[in-house]
PDB file of N, CA and C in Angstrom:
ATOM      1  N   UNK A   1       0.829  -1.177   0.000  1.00  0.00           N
ATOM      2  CA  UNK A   1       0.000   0.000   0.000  1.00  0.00           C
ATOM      3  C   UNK A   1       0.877   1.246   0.000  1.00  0.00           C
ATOM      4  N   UNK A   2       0.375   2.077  -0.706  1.00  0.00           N
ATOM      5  CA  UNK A   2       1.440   3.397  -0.762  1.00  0.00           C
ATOM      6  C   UNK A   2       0.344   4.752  -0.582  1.00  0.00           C
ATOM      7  N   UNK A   3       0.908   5.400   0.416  1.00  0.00           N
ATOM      8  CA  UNK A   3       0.201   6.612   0.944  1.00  0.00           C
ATOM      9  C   UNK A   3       1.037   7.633   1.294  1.00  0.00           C
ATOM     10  N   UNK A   4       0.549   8.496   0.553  1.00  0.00           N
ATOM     11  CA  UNK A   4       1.202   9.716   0.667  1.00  0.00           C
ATOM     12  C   UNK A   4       0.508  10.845   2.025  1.00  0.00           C
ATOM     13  N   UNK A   5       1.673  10.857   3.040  1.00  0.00           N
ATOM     14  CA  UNK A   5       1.590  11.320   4.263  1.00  0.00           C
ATOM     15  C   UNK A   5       1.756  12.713   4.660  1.00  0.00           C
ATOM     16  N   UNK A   6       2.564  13.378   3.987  1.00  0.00           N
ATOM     17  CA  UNK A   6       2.799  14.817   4.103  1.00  0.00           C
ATOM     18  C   UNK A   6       3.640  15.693   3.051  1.00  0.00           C
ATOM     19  N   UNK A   7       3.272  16.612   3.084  1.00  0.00           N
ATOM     20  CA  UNK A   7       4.447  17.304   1.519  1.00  0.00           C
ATOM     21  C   UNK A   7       4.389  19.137   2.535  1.00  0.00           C
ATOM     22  N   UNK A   8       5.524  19.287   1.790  1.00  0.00           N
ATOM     23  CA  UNK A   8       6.074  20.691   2.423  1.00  0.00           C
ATOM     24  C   UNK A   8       6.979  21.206   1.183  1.00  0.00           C
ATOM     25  N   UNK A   9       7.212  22.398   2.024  1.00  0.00           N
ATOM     26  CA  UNK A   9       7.684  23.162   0.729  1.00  0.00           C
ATOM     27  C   UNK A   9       8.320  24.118   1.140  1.00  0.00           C
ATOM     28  N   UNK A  10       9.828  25.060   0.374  1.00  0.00           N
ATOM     29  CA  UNK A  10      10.649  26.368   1.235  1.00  0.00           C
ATOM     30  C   UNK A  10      11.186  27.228  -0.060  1.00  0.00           C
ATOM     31  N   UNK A  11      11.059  27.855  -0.480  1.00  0.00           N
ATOM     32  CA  UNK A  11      11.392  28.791  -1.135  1.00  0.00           C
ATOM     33  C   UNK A  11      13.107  28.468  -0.903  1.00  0.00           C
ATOM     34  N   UNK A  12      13.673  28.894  -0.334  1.00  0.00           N
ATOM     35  CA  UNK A  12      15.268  28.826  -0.358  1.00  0.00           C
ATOM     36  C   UNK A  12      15.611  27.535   0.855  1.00  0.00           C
ATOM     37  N   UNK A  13      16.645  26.939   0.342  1.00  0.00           N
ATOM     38  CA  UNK A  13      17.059  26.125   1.232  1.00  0.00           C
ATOM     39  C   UNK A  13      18.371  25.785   1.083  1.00  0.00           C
ATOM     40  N   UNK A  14      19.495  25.200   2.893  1.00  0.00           N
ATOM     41  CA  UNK A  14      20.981  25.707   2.478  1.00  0.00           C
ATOM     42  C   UNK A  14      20.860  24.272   2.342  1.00  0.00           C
ATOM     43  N   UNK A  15      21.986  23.713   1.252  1.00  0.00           N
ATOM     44  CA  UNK A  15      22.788  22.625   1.049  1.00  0.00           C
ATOM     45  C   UNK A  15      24.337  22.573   1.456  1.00  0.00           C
ATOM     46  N   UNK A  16      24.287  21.188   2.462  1.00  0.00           N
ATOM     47  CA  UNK A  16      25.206  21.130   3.378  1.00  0.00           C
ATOM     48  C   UNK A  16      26.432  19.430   2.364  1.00  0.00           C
ATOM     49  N   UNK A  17      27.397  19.558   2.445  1.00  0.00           N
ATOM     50  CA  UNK A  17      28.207  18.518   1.972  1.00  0.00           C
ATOM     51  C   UNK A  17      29.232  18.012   2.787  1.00  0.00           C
ATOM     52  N   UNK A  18      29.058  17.054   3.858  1.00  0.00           N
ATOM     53  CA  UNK A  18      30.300  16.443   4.597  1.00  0.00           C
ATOM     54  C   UNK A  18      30.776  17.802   5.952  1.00  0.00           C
ATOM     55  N   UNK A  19      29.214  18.279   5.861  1.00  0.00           N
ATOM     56  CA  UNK A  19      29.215  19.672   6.999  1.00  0.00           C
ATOM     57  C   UNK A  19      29.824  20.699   7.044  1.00  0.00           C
ATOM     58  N   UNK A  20      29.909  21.269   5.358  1.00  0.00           N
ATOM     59  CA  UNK A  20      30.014  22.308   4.872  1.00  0.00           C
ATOM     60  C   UNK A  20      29.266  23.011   4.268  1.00  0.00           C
ATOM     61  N   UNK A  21      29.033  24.138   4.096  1.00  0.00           N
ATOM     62  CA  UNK A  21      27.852  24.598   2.906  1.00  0.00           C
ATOM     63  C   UNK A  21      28.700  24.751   1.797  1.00  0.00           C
ATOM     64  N   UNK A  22      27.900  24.032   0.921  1.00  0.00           N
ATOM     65  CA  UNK A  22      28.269  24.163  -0.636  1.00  0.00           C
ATOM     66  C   UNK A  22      27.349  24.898  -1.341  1.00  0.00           C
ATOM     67  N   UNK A  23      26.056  25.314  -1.134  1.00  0.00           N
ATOM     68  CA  UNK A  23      25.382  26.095  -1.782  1.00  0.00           C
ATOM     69  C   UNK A  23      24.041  26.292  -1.479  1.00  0.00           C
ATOM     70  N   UNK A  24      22.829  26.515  -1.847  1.00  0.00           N
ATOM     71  CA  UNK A  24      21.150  26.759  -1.880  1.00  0.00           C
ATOM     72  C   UNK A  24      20.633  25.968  -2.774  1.00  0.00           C
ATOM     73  N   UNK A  25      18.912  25.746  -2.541  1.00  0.00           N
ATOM     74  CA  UNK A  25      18.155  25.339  -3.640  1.00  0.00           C
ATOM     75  C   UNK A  25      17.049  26.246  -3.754  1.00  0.00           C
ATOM     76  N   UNK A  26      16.718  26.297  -4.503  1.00  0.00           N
ATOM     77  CA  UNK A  26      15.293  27.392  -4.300  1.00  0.00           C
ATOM     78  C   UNK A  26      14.087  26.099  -5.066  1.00  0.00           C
ATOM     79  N   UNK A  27      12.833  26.617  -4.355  1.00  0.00           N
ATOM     80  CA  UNK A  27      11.782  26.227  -4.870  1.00  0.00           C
ATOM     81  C   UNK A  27      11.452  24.553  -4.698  1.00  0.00           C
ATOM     82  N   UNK A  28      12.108  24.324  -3.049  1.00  0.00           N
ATOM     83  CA  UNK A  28      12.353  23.038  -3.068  1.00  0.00           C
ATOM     84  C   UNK A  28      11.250  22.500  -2.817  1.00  0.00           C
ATOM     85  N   UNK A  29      10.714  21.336  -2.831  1.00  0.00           N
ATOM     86  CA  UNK A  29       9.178  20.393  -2.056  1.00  0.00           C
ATOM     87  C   UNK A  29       9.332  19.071  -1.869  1.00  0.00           C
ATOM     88  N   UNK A  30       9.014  18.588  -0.519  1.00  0.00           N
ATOM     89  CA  UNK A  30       9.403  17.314  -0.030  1.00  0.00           C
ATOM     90  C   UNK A  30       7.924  16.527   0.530  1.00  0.00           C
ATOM     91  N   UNK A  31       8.106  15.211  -0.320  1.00  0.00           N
ATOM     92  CA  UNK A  31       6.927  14.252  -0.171  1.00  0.00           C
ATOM     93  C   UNK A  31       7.126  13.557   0.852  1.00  0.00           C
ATOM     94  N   UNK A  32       6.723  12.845   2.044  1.00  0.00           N
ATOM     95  CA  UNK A  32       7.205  11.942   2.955  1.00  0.00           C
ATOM     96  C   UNK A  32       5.974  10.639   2.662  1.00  0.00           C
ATOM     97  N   UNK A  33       6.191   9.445   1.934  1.00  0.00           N
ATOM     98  CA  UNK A  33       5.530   8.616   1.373  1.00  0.00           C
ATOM     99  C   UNK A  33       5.812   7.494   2.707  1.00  0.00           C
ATOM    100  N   UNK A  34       4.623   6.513   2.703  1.00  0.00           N
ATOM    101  CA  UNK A  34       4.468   5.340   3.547  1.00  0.00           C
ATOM    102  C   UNK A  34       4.492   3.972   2.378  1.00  0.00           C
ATOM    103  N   UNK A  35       5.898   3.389   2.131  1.00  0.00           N
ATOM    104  CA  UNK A  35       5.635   2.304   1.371  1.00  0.00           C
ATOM    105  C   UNK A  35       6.198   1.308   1.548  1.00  0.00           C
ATOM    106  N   UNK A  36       5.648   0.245   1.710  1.00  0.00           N
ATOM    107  CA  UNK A  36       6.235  -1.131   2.031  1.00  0.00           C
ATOM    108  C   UNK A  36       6.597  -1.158   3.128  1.00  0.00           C
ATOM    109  N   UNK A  37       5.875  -0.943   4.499  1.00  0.00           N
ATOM    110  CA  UNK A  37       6.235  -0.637   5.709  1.00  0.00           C
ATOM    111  C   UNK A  37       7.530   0.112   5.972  1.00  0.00           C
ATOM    112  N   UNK A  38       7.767   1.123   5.441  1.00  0.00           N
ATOM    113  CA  UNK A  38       9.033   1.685   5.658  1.00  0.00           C
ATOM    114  C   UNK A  38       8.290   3.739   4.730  1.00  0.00           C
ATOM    115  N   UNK A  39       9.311   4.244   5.485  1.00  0.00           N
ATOM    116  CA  UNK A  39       8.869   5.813   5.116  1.00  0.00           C
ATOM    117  C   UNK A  39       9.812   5.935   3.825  1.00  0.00           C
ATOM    118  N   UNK A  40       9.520   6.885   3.319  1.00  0.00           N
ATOM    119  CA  UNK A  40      10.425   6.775   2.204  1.00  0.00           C
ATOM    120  C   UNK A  40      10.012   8.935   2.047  1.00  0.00           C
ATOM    121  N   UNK A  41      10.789   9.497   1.453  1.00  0.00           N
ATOM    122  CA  UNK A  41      11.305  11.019   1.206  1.00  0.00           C
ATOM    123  C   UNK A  41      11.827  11.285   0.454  1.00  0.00           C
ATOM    124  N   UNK A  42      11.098  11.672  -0.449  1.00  0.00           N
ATOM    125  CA  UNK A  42      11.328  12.427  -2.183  1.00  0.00           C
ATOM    126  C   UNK A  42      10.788  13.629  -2.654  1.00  0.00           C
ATOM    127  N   UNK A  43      11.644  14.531  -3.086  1.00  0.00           N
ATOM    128  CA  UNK A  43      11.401  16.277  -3.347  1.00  0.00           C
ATOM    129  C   UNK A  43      12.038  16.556  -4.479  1.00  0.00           C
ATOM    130  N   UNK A  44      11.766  17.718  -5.226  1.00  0.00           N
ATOM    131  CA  UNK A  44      12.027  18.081  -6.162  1.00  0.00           C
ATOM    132  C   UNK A  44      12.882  19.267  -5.633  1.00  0.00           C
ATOM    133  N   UNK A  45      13.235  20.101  -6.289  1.00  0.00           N
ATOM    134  CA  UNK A  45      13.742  21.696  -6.459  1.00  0.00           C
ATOM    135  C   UNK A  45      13.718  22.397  -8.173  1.00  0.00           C
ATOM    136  N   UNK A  46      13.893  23.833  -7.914  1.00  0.00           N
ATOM    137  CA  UNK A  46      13.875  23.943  -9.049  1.00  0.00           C
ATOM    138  C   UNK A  46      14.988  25.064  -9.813  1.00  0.00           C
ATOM    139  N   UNK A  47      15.981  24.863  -8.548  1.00  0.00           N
ATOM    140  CA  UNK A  47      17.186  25.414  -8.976  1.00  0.00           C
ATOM    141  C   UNK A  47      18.372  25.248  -7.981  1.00  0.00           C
ATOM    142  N   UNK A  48      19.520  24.235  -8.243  1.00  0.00           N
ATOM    143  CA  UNK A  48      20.098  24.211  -7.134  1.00  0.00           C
ATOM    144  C   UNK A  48      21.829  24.792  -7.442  1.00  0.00           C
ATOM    145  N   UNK A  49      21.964  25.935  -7.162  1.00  0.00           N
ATOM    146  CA  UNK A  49      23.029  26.985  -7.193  1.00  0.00           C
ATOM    147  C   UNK A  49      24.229  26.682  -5.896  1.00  0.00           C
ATOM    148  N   UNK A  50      25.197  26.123  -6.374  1.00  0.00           N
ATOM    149  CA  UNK A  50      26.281  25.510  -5.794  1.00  0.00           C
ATOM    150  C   UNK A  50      27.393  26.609  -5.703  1.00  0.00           C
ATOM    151  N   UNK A  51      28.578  26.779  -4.991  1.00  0.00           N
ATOM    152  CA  UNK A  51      29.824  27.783  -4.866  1.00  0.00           C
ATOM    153  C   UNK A  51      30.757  27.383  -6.165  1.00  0.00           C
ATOM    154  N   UNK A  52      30.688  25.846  -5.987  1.00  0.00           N
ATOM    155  CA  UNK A  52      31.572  25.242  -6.940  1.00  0.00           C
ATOM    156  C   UNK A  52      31.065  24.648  -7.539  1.00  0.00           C
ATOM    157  N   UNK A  53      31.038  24.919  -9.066  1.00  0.00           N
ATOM    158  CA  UNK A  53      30.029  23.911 -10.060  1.00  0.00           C
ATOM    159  C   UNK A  53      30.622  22.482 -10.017  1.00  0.00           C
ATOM    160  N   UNK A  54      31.391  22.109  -9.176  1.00  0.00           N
ATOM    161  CA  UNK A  54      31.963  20.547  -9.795  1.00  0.00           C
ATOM    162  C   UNK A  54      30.980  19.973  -8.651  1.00  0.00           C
ATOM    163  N   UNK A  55      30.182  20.600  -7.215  1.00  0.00           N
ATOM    164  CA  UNK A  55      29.135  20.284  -6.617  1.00  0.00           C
ATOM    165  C   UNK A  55      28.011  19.842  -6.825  1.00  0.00           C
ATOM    166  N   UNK A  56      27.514  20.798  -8.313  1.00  0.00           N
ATOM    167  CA  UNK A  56      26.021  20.671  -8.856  1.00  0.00           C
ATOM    168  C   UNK A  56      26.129  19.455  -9.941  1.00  0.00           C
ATOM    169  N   UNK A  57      26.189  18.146  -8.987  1.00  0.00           N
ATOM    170  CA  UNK A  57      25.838  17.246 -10.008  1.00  0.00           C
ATOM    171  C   UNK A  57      25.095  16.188  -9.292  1.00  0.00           C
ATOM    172  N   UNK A  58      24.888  14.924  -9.898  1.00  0.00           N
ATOM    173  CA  UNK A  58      23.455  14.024  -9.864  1.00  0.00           C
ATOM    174  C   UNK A  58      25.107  12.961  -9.329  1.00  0.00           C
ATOM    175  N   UNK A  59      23.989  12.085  -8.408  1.00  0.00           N
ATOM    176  CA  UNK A  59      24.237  11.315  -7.295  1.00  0.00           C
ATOM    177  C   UNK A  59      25.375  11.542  -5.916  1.00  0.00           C
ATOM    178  N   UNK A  60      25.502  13.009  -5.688  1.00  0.00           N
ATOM    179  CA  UNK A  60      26.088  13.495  -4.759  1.00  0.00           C
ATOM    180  C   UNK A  60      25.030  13.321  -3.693  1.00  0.00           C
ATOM    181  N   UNK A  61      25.071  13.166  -2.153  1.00  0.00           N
ATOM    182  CA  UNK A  61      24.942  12.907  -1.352  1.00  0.00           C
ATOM    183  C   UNK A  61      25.050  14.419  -0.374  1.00  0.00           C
ATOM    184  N   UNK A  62      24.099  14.664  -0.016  1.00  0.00           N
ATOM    185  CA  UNK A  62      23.836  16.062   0.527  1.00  0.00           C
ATOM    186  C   UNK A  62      22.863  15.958   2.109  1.00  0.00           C
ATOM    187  N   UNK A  63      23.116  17.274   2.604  1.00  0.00           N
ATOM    188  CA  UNK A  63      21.902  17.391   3.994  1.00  0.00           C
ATOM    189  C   UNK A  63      20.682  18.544   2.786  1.00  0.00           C
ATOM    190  N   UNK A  64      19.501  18.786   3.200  1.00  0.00           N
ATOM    191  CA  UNK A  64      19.382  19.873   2.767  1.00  0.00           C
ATOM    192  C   UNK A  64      18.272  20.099   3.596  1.00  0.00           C
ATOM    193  N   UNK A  65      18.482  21.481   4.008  1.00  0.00           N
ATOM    194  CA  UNK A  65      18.248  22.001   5.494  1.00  0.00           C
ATOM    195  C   UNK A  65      16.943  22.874   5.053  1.00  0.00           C
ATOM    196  N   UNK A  66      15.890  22.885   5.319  1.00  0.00           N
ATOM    197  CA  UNK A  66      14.613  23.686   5.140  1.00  0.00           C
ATOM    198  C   UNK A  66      14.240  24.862   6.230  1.00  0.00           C
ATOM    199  N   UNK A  67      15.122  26.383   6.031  1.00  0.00           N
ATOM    200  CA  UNK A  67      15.651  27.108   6.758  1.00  0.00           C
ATOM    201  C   UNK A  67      14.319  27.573   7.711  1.00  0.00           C
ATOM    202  N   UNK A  68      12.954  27.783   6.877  1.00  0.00           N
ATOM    203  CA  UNK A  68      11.672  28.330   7.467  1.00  0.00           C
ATOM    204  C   UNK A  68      11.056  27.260   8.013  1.00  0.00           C
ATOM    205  N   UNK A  69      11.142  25.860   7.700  1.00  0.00           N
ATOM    206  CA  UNK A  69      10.544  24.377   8.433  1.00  0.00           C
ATOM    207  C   UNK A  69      11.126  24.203   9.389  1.00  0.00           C
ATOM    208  N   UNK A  70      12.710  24.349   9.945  1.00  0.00           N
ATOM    209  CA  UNK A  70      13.176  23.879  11.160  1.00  0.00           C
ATOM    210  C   UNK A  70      13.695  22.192  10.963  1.00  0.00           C
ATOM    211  N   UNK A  71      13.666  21.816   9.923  1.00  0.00           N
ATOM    212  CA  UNK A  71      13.665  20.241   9.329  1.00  0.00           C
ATOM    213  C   UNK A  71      14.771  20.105   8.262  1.00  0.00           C
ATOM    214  N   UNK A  72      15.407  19.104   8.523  1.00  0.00           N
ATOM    215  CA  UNK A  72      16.336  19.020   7.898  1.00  0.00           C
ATOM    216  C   UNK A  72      16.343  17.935   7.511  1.00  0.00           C
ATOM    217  N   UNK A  73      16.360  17.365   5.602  1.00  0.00           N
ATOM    218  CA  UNK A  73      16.288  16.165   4.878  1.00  0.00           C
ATOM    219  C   UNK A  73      17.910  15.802   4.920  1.00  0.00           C
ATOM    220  N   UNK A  74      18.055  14.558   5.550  1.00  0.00           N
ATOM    221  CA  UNK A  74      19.250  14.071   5.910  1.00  0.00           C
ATOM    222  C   UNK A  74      19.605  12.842   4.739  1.00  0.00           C
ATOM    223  N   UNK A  75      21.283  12.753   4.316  1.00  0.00           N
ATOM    224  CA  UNK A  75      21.183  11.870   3.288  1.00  0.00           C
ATOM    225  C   UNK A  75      20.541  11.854   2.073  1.00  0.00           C
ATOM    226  N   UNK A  76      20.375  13.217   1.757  1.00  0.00           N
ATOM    227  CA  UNK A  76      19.427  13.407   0.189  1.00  0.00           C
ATOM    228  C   UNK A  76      20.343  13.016  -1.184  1.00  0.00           C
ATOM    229  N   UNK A  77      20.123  12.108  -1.880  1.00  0.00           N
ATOM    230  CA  UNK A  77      20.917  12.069  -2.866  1.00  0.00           C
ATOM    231  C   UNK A  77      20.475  12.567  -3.954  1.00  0.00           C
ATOM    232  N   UNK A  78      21.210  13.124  -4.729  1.00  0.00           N
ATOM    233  CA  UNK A  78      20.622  13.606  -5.800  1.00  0.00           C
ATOM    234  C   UNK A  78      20.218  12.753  -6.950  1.00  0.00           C
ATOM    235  N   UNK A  79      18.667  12.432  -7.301  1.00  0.00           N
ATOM    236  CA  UNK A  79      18.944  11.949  -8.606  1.00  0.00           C
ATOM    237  C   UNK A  79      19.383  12.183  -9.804  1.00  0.00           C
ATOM    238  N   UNK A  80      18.763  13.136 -10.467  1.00  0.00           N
ATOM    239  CA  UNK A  80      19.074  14.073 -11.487  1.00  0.00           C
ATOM    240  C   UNK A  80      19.078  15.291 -11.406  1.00  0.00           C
ATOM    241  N   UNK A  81      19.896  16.127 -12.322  1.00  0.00           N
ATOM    242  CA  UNK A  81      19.927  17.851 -12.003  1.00  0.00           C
ATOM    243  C   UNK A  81      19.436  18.010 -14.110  1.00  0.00           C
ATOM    244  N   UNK A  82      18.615  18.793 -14.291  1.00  0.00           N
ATOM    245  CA  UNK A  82      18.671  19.099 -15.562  1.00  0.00           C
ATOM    246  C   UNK A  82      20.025  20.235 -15.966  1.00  0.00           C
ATOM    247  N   UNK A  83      20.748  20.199 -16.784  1.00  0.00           N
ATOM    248  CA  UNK A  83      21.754  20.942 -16.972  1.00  0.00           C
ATOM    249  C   UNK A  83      21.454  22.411 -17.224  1.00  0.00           C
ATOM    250  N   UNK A  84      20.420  23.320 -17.937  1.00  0.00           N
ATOM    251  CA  UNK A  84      20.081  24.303 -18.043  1.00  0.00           C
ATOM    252  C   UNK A  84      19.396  25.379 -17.087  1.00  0.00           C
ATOM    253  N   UNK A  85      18.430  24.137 -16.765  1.00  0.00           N
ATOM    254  CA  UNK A  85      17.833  25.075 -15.376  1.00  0.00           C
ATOM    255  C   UNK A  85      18.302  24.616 -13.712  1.00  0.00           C
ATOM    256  N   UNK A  86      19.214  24.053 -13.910  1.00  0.00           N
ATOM    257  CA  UNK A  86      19.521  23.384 -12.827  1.00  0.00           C
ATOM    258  C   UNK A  86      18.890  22.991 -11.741  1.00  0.00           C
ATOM    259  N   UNK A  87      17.152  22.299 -12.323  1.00  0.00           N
ATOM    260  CA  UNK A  87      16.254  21.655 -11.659  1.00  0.00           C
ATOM    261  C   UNK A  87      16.202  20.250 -11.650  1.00  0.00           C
ATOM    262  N   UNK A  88      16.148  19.500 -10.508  1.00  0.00           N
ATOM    263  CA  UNK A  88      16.185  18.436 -10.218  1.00  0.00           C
ATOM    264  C   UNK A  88      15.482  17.534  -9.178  1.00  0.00           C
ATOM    265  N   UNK A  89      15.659  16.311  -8.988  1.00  0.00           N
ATOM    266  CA  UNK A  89      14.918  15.791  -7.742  1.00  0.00           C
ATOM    267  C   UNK A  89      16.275  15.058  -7.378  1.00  0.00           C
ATOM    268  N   UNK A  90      15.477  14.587  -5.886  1.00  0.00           N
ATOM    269  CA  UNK A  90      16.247  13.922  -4.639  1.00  0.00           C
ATOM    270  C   UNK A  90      15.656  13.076  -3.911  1.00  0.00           C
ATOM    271  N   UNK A  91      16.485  11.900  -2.911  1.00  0.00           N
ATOM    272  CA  UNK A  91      15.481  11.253  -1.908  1.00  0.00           C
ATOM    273  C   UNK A  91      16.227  11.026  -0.844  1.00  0.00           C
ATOM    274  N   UNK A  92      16.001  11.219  -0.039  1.00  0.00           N
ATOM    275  CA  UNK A  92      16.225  11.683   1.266  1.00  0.00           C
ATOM    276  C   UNK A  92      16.140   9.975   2.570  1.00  0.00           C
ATOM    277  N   UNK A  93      17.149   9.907   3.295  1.00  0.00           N
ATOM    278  CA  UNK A  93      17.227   8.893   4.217  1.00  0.00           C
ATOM    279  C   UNK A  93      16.355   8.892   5.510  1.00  0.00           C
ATOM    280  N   UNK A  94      16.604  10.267   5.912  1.00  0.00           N
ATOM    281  CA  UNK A  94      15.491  10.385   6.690  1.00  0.00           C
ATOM    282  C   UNK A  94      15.256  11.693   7.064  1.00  0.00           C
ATOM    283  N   UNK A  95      14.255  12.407   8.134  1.00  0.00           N
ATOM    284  CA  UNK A  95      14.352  13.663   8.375  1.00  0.00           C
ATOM    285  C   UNK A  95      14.392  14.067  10.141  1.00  0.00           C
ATOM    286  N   UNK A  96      14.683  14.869   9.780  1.00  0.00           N
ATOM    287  CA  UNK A  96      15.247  15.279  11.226  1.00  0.00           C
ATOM    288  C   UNK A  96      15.181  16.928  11.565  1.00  0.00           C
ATOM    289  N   UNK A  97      14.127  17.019  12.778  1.00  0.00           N
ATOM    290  CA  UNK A  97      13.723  18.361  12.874  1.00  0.00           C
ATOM    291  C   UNK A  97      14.796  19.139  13.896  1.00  0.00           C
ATOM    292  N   UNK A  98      14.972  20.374  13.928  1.00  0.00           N
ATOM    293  CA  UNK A  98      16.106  20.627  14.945  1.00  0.00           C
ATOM    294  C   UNK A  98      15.328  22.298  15.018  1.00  0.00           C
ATOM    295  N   UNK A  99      16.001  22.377  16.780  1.00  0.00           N
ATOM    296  CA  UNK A  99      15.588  23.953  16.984  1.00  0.00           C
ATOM    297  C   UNK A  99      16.747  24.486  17.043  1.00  0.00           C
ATOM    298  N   UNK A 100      16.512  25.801  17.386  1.00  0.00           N
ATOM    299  CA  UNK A 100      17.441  26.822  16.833  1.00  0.00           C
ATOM    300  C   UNK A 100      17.906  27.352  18.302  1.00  0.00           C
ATOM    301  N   UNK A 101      16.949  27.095  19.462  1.00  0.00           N
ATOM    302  CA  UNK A 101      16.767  28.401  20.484  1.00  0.00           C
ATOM    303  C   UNK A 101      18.104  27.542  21.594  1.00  0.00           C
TER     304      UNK A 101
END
């Protein structure tokens, strides 16, 4: 059975690499799906702007931190990045909310 449980969404969000920032995504949105007894976390973006372009590529392994949610998609790998608009999707290991105060 597959059920779709929650979706969210952030205008800008920082991308973290081995606990560095390497860059932002804008226009990101994250599905949190129930399948096969196990959660599963898949989002799109629709522009992901790196410091160093040798960053912005498909199957890199990223945090990506949802600055206005307080939630942070842990283990996001990238699937694909389109080369022009540098829009792509991701899926995520798990999530993890954190405060600030």
């Amino acid at each position: 059975m597959i059920k779709m449980e929650r979706t969210c969404s952030s205008l800008r969000c920082n991308v973290m690499y081995n606990g560095k920032l390497i860059g932002r995504m804008e226009g990101v949105s994250l599905t949190q799906w129930f399948l096969k007894n196990k959660y599963s976390y898949k989002g799109s973006f629709s522009k992901f702007i790196a410091e160093n372009p040798a960053d912005s590529r498909s199957g890199i392994t990223v945090d990506i931190i949802f600055l206005d949610r307080k939630l942070i998609a842990k283990n996001a790998k990238i699937g694909w990045i389109r080369a022009p608009g540098k829009n792509g999707t991701f899926q995520a290991s798990k999530i993890e909310y954190y405060d600030t105060d």
